[in-house]
C-alpha atoms as a PDB file:
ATOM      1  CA  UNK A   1       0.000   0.000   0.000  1.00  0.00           C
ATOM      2  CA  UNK A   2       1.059   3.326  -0.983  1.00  0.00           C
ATOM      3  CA  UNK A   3       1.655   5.666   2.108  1.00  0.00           C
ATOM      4  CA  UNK A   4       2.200   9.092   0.450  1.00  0.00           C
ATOM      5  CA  UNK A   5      -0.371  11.803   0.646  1.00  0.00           C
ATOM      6  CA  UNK A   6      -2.046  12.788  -2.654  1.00  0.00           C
ATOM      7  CA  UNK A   7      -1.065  16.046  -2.285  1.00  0.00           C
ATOM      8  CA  UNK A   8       2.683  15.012  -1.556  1.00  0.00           C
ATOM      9  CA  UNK A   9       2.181  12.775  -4.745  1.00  0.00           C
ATOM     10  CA  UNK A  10       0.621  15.831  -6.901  1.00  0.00           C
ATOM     11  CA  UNK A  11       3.529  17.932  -5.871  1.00  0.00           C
ATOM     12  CA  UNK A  12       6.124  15.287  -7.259  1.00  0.00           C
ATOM     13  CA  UNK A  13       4.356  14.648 -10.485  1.00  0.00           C
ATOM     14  CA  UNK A  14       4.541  18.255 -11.098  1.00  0.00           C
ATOM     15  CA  UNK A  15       8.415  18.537  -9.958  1.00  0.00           C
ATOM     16  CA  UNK A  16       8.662  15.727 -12.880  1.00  0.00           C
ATOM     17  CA  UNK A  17       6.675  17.473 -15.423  1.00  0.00           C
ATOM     18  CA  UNK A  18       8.511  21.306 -14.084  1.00  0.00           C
ATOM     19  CA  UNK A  19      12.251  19.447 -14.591  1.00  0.00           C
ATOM     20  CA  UNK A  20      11.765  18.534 -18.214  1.00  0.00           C
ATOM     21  CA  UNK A  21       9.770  21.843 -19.471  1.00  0.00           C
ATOM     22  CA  UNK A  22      12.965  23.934 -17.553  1.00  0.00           C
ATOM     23  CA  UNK A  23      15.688  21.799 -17.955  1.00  0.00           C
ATOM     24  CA  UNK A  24      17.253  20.785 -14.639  1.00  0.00           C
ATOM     25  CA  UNK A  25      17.178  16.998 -16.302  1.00  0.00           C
ATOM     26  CA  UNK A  26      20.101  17.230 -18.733  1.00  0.00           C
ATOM     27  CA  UNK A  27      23.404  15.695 -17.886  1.00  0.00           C
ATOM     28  CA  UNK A  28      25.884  18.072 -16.243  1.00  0.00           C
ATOM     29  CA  UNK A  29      29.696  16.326 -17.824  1.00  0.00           C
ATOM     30  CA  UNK A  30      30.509  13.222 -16.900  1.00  0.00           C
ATOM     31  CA  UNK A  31      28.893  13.266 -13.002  1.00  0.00           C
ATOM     32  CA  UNK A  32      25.949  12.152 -14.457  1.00  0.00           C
ATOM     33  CA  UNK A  33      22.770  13.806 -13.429  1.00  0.00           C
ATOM     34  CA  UNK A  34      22.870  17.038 -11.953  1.00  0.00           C
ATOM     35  CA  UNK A  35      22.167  16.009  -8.446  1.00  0.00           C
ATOM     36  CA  UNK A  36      20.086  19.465  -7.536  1.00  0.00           C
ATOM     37  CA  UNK A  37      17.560  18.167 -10.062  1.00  0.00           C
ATOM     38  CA  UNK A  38      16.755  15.278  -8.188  1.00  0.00           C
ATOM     39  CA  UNK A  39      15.303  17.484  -4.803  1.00  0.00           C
ATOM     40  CA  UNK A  40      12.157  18.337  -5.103  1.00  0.00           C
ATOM     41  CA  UNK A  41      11.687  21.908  -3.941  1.00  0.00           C
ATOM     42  CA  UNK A  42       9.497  22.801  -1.525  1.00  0.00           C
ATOM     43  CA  UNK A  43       5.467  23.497  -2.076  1.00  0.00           C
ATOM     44  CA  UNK A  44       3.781  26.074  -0.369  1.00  0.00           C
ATOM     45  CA  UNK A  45       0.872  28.954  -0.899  1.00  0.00           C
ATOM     46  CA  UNK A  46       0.782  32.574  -0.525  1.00  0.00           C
ATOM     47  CA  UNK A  47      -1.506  33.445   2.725  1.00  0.00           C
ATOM     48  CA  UNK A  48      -3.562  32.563   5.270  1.00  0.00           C
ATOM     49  CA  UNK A  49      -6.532  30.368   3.781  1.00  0.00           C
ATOM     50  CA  UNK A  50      -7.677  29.080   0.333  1.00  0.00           C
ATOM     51  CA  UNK A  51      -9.521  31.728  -0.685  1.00  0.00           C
ATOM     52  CA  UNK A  52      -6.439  34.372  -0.528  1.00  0.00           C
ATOM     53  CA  UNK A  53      -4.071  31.466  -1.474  1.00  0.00           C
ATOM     54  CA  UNK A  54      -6.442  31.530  -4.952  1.00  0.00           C
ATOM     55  CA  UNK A  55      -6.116  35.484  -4.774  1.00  0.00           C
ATOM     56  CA  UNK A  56      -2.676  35.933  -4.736  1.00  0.00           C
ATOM     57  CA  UNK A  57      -2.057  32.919  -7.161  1.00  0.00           C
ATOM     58  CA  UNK A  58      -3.836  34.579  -9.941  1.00  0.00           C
ATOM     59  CA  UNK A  59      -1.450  37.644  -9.663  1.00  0.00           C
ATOM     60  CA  UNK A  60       1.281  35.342 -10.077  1.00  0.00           C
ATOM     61  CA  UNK A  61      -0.301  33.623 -12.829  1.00  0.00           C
ATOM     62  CA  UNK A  62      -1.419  37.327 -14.243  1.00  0.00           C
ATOM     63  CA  UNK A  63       1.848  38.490 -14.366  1.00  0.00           C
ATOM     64  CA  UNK A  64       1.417  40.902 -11.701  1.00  0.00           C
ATOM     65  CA  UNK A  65       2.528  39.764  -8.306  1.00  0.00           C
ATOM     66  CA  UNK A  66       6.543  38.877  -8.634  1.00  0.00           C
ATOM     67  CA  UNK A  67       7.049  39.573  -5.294  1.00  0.00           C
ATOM     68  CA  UNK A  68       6.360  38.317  -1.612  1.00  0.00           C
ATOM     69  CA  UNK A  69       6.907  39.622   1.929  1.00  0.00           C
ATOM     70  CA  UNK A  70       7.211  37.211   5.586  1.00  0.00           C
ATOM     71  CA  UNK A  71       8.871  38.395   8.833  1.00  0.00           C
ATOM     72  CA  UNK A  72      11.983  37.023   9.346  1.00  0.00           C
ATOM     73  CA  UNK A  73      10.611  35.826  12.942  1.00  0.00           C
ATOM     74  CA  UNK A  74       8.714  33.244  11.446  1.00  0.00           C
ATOM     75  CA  UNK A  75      11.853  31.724   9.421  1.00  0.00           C
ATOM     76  CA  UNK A  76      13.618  32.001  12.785  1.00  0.00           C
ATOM     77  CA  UNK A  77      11.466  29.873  14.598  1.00  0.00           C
ATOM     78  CA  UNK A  78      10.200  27.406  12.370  1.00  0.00           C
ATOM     79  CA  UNK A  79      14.067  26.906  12.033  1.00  0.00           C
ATOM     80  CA  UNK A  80      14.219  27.445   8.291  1.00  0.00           C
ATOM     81  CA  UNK A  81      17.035  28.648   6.270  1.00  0.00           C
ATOM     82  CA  UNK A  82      15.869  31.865   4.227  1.00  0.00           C
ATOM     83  CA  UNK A  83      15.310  31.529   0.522  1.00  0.00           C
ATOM     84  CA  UNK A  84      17.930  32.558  -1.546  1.00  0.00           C
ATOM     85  CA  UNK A  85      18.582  33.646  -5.319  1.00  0.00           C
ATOM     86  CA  UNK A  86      18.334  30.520  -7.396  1.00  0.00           C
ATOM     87  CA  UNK A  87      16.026  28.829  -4.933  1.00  0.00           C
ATOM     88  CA  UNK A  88      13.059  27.116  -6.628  1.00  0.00           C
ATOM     89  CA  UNK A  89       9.790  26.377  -5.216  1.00  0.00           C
ATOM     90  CA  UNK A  90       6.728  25.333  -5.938  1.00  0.00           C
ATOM     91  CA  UNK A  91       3.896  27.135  -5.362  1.00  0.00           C
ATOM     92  CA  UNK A  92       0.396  25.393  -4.687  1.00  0.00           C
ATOM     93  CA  UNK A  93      -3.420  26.567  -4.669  1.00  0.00           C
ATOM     94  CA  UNK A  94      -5.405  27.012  -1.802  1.00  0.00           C
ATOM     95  CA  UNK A  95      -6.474  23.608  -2.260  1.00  0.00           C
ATOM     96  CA  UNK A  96      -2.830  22.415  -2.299  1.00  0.00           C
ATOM     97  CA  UNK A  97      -2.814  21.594  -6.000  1.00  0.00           C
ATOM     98  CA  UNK A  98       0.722  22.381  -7.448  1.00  0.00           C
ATOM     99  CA  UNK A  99       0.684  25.113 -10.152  1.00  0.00           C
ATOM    100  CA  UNK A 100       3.679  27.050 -10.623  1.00  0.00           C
ATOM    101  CA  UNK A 101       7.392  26.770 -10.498  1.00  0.00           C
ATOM    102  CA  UNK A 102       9.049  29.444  -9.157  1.00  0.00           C
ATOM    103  CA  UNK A 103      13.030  31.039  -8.843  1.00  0.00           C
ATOM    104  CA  UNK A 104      13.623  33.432  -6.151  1.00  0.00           C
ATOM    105  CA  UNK A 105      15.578  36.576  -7.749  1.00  0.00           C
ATOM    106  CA  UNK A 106      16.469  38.022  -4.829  1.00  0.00           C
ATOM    107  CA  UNK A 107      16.200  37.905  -1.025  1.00  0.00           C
ATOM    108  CA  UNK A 108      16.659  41.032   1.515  1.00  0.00           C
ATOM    109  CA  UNK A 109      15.776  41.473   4.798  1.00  0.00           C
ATOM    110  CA  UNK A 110      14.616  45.430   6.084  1.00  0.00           C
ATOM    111  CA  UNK A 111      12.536  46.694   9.127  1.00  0.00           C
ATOM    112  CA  UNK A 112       8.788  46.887   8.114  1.00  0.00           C
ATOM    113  CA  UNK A 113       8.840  50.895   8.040  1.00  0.00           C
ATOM    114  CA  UNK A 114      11.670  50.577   5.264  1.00  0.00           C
ATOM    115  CA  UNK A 115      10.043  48.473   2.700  1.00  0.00           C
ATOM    116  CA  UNK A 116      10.558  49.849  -0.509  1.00  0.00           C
ATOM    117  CA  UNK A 117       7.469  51.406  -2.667  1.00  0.00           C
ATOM    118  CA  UNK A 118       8.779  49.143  -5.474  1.00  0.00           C
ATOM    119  CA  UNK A 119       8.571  46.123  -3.737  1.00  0.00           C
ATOM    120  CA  UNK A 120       5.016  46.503  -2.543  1.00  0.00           C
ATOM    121  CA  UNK A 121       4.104  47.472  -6.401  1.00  0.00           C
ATOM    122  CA  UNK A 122       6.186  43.820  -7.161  1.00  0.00           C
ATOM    123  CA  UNK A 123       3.332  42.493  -4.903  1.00  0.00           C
ATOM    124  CA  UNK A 124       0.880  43.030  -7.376  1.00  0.00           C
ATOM    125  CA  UNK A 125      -1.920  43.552  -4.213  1.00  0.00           C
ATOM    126  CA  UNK A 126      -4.724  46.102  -4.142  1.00  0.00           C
ATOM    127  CA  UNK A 127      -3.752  49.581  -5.793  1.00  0.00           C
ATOM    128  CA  UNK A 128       0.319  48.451  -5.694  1.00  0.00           C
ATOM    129  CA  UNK A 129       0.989  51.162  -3.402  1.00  0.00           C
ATOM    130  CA  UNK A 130       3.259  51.157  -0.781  1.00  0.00           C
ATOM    131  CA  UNK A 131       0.251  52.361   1.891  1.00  0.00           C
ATOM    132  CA  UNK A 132      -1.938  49.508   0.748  1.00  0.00           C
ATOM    133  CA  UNK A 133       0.740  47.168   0.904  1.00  0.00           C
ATOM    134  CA  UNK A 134       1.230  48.486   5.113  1.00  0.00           C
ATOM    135  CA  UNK A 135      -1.913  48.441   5.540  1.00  0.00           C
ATOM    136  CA  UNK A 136      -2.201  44.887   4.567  1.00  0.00           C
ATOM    137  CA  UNK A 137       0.661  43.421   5.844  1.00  0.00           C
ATOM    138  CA  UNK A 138       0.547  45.054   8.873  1.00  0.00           C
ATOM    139  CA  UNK A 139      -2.855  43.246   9.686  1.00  0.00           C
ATOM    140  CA  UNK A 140      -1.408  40.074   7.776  1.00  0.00           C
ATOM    141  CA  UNK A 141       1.695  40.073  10.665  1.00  0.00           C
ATOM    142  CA  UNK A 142      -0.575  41.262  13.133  1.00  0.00           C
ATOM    143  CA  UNK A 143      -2.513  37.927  12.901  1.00  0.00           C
ATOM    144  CA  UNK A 144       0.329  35.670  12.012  1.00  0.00           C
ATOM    145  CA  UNK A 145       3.007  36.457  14.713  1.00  0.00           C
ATOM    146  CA  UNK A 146       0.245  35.799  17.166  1.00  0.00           C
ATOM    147  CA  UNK A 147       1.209  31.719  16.741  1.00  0.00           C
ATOM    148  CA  UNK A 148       4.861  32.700  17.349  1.00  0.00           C
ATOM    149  CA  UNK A 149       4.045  34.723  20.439  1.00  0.00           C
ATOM    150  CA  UNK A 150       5.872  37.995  18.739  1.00  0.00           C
ATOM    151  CA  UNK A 151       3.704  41.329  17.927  1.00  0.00           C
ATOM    152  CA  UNK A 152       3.786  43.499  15.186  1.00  0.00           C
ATOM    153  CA  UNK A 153       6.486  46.303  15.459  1.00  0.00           C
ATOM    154  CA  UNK A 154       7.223  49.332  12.579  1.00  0.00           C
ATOM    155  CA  UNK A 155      11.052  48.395  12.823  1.00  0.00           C
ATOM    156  CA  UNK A 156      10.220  44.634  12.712  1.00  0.00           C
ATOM    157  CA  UNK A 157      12.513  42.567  10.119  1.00  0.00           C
ATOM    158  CA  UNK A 158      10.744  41.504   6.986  1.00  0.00           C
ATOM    159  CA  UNK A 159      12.471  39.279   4.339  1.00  0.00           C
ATOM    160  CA  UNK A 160      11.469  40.745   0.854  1.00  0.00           C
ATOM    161  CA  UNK A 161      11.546  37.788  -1.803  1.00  0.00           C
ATOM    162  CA  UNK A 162      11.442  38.614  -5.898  1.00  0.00           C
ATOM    163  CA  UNK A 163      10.975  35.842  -8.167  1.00  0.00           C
ATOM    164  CA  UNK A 164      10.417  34.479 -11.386  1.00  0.00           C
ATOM    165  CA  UNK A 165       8.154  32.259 -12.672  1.00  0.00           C
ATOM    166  CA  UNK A 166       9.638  28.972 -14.839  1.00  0.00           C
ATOM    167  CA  UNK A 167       6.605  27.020 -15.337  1.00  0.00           C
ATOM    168  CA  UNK A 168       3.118  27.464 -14.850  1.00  0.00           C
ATOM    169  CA  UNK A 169       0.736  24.432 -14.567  1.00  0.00           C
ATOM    170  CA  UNK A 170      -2.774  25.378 -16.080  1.00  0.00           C
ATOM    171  CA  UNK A 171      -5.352  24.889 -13.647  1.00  0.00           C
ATOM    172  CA  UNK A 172      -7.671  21.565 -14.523  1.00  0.00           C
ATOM    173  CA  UNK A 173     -11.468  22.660 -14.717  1.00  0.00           C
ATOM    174  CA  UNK A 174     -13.590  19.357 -13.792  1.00  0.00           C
END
């Protein structure tokens, strides 16, 4: 009997079907296999619930959101390592169906009262300006550092992610 989760499953047929259309299958020299290509990246979805997952997915898949905010406390302690340029990822729908594969650009970490106007207009939310994109996070980390026992702060360190998306998986109608 098979033990893995659909979902788990779902995200590993689409790291197959991802590898081929962007290339991380070809033989590197005489190694063999480029041994990167073999990881799956991790899956994950933009929010706090389906329904914003969808939301901010459609950006991405629009063309419009190329960019993504989280405070650094909740890399710290969920013990993660922080993305990094070249990182992929895949990111799911708010029903945990794979659908894009995404490279992170670029990674910087700045207190929340610093973010850059051009990096909330990356985000692709609301009217792309930088007070929408306050207003929103600010009630986004508000809720979220709640589970980590932290509280919002204006000087609080936010990691700013840009990316790139390599291949997007056309949502199934059914």
């Amino acid at each position: 009997m098979d033990s893995t989760p659909p979902e788990d499953e779902a995200v590993e047929l689409f790291w197959a079907e991802a590898r081929k259309v962007v290339g991380t299958t070809r033989l590197e020299g005489v190694v063999g296999q480029d041994p990167l290509a073999a990881l799956t990246p991790p899956a994950w979805s933009f929010g706090t619930d389906a329904e914003e997952a969808d939301e901010l997915l459609a950006l991405v898949v629009a063309g419009v959101k190329t960019a993504t905010a989280s405070a650094l406390w909740e890399w710290e302690d969920e013990d993660e390592p922080l993305p990094q340029g070249g990182d992929l990822s895949i990111v799911c729908d708010g029903a945990g169906e794979p659908r894009l594969l995404v490279r992170t650009t670029s990674v910087q970490v700045v207190p929340f009262d610093q973010v850059p106007a051009e990096h909330a207009a990356a985000e692709g939310e609301g009217d792309r300006t930088l007070a929408h994109w306050r207003e929103v996070h600010e009630r986004y980390f508000r809720e979220v550092l709640t589970t980590y026992g932290r509280e919002f702060a204006e000087d609080m360190p936010v990691v700013l992610e840009t990316f790139t998306v390599l291949h997007p998986k056309p949502h199934r109608r059914g």
